[in-house]
Protein backbone atom coordinates (compact mmCIF):
# COMPACT_ATOMS: atom_id res chain seq x y z
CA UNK A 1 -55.60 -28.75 -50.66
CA UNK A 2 -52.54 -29.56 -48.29
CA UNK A 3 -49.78 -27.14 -48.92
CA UNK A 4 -47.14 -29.32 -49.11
CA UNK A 5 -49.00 -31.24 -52.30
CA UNK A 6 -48.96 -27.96 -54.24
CA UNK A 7 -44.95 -28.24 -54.39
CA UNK A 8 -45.53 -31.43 -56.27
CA UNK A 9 -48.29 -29.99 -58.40
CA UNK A 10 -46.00 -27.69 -59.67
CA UNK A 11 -44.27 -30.40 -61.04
CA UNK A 12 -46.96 -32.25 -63.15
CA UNK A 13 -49.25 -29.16 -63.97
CA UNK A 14 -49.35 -26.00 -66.07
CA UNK A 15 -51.83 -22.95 -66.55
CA UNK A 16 -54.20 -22.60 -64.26
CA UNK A 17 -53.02 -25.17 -62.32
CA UNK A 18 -49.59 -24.21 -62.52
CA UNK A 19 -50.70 -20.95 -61.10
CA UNK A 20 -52.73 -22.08 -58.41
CA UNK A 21 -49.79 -24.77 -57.26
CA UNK A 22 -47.34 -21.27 -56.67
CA UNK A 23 -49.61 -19.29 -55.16
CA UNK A 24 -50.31 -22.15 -52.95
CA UNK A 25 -46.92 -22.90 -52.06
CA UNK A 26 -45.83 -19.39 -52.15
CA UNK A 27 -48.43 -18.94 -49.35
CA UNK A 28 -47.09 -22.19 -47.16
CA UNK A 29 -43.73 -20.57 -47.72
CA UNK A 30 -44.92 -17.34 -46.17
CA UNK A 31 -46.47 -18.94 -43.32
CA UNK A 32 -43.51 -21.11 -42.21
CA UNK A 33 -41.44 -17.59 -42.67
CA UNK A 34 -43.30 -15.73 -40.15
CA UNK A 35 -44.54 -18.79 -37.53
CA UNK A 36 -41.63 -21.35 -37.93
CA UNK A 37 -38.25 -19.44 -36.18
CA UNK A 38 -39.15 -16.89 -34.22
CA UNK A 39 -35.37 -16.09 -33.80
CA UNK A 40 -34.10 -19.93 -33.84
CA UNK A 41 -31.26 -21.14 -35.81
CA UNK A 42 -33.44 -24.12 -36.39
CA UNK A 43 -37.39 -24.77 -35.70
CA UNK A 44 -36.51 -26.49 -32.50
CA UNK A 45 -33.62 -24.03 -31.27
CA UNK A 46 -30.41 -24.28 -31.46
CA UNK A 47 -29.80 -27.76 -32.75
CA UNK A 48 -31.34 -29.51 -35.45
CA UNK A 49 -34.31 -31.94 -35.41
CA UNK A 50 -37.07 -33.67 -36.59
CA UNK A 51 -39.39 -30.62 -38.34
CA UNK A 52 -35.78 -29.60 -39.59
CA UNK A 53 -34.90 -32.62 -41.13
CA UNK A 54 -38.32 -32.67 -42.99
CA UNK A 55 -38.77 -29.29 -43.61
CA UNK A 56 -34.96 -29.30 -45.52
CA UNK A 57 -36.11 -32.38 -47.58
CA UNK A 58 -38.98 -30.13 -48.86
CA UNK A 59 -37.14 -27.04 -49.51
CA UNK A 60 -34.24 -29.09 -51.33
CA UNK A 61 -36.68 -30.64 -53.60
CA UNK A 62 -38.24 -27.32 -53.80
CA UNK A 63 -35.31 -26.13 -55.54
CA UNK A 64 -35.31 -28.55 -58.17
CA UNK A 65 -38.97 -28.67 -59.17
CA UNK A 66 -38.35 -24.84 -59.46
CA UNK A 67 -35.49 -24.79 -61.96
CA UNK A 68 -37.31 -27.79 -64.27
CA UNK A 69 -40.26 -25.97 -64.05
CA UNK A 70 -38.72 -22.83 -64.62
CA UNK A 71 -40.10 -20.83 -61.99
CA UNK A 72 -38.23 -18.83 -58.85
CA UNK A 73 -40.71 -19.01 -55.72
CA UNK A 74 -37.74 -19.20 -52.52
CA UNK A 75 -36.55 -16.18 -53.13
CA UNK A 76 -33.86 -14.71 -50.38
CA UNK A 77 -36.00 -11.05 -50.93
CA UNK A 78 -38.67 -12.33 -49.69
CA UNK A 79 -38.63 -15.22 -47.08
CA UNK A 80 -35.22 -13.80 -45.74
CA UNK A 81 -35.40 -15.95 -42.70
CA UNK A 82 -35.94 -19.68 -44.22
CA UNK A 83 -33.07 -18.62 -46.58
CA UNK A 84 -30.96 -18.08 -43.60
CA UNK A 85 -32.39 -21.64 -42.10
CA UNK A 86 -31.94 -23.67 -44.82
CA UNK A 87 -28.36 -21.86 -45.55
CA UNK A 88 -27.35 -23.09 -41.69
CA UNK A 89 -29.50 -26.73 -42.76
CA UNK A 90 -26.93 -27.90 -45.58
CA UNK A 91 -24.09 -26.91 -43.27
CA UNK A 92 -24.84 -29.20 -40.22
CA UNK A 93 -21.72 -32.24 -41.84
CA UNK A 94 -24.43 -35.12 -41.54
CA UNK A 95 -26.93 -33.23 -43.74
CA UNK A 96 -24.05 -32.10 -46.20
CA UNK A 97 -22.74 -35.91 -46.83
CA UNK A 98 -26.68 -36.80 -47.20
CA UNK A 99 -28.52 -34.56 -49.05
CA UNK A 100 -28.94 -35.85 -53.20
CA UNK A 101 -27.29 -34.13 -55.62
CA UNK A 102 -29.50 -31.54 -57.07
CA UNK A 103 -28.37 -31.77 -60.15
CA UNK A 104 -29.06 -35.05 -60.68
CA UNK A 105 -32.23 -34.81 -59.46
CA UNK A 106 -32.90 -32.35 -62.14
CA UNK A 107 -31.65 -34.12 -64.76
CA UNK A 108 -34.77 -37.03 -63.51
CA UNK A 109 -37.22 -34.63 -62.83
CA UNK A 110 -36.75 -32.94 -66.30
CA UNK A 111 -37.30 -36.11 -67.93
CA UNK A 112 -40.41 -36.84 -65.97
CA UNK A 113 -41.97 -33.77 -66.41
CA UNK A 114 -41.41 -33.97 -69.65
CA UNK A 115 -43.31 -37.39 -69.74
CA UNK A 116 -45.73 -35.81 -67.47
CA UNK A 117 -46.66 -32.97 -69.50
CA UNK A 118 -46.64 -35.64 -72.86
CA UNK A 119 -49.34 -37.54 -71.28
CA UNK A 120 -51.22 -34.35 -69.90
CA UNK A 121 -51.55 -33.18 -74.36
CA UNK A 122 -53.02 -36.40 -74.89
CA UNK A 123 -55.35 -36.76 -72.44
């Protein structure tokens, strides 16, 4: 399975699946921590680009599909380096102004989950 796809099966699974889906991204997670710096504030140096830009929009949903799924995987313990990254990421002004509120985007991914997981019983 593509790494990136086991962030969104977080989302709409639980159990096994659920399981699977974290260790999954858990491991993607780990392997942009020790390949995607080096030392760089950002993945192409010093200023930000492309595979920052993209990168970012993953993380920051990340951090919503963890809280409505109720699960901590981007821990600062133990990918000390994309915490750092993504810290210096929602500083640059342009991506401040941009980025979605994550609230709100919790407040529609709770609902949808919860839809999710409705349909999931009855199937």
């Amino acid at each position: 399975m593509l790494q990136g796809i086991s962030i969104w099966m977080l989302f709409r699974t639980s159990g096994e699946d659920l399981t699977k889906a974290k260790n999954d991204t858990l491991d993607m997670l780990a392997t942009i921590e020790e390949y995607g710096l080096g030392k760089n504030t950002f993945f192409g140096g010093e200023k930000l680009g492309m595979v920052d830009i993209t990168v970012g929009s993953v993380v920051h949903w990340l951090e919503v599909i963890e809280e409505t799924v109720e699960v901590k995987l981007f821990e600062a313990s133990n990918f000390p380096k994309l915490h750092k990254w993504f810290n210096n990421f929602k500083e640059v002004p342009i991506i401040r102004k941009t980025l979605p509120d994550q609230h709100q985007m919790f407040i529609f991914f709770k609902k949808q989950r919860e839809r999710l997981m409705e349909v999931n019983q009855v199937m």
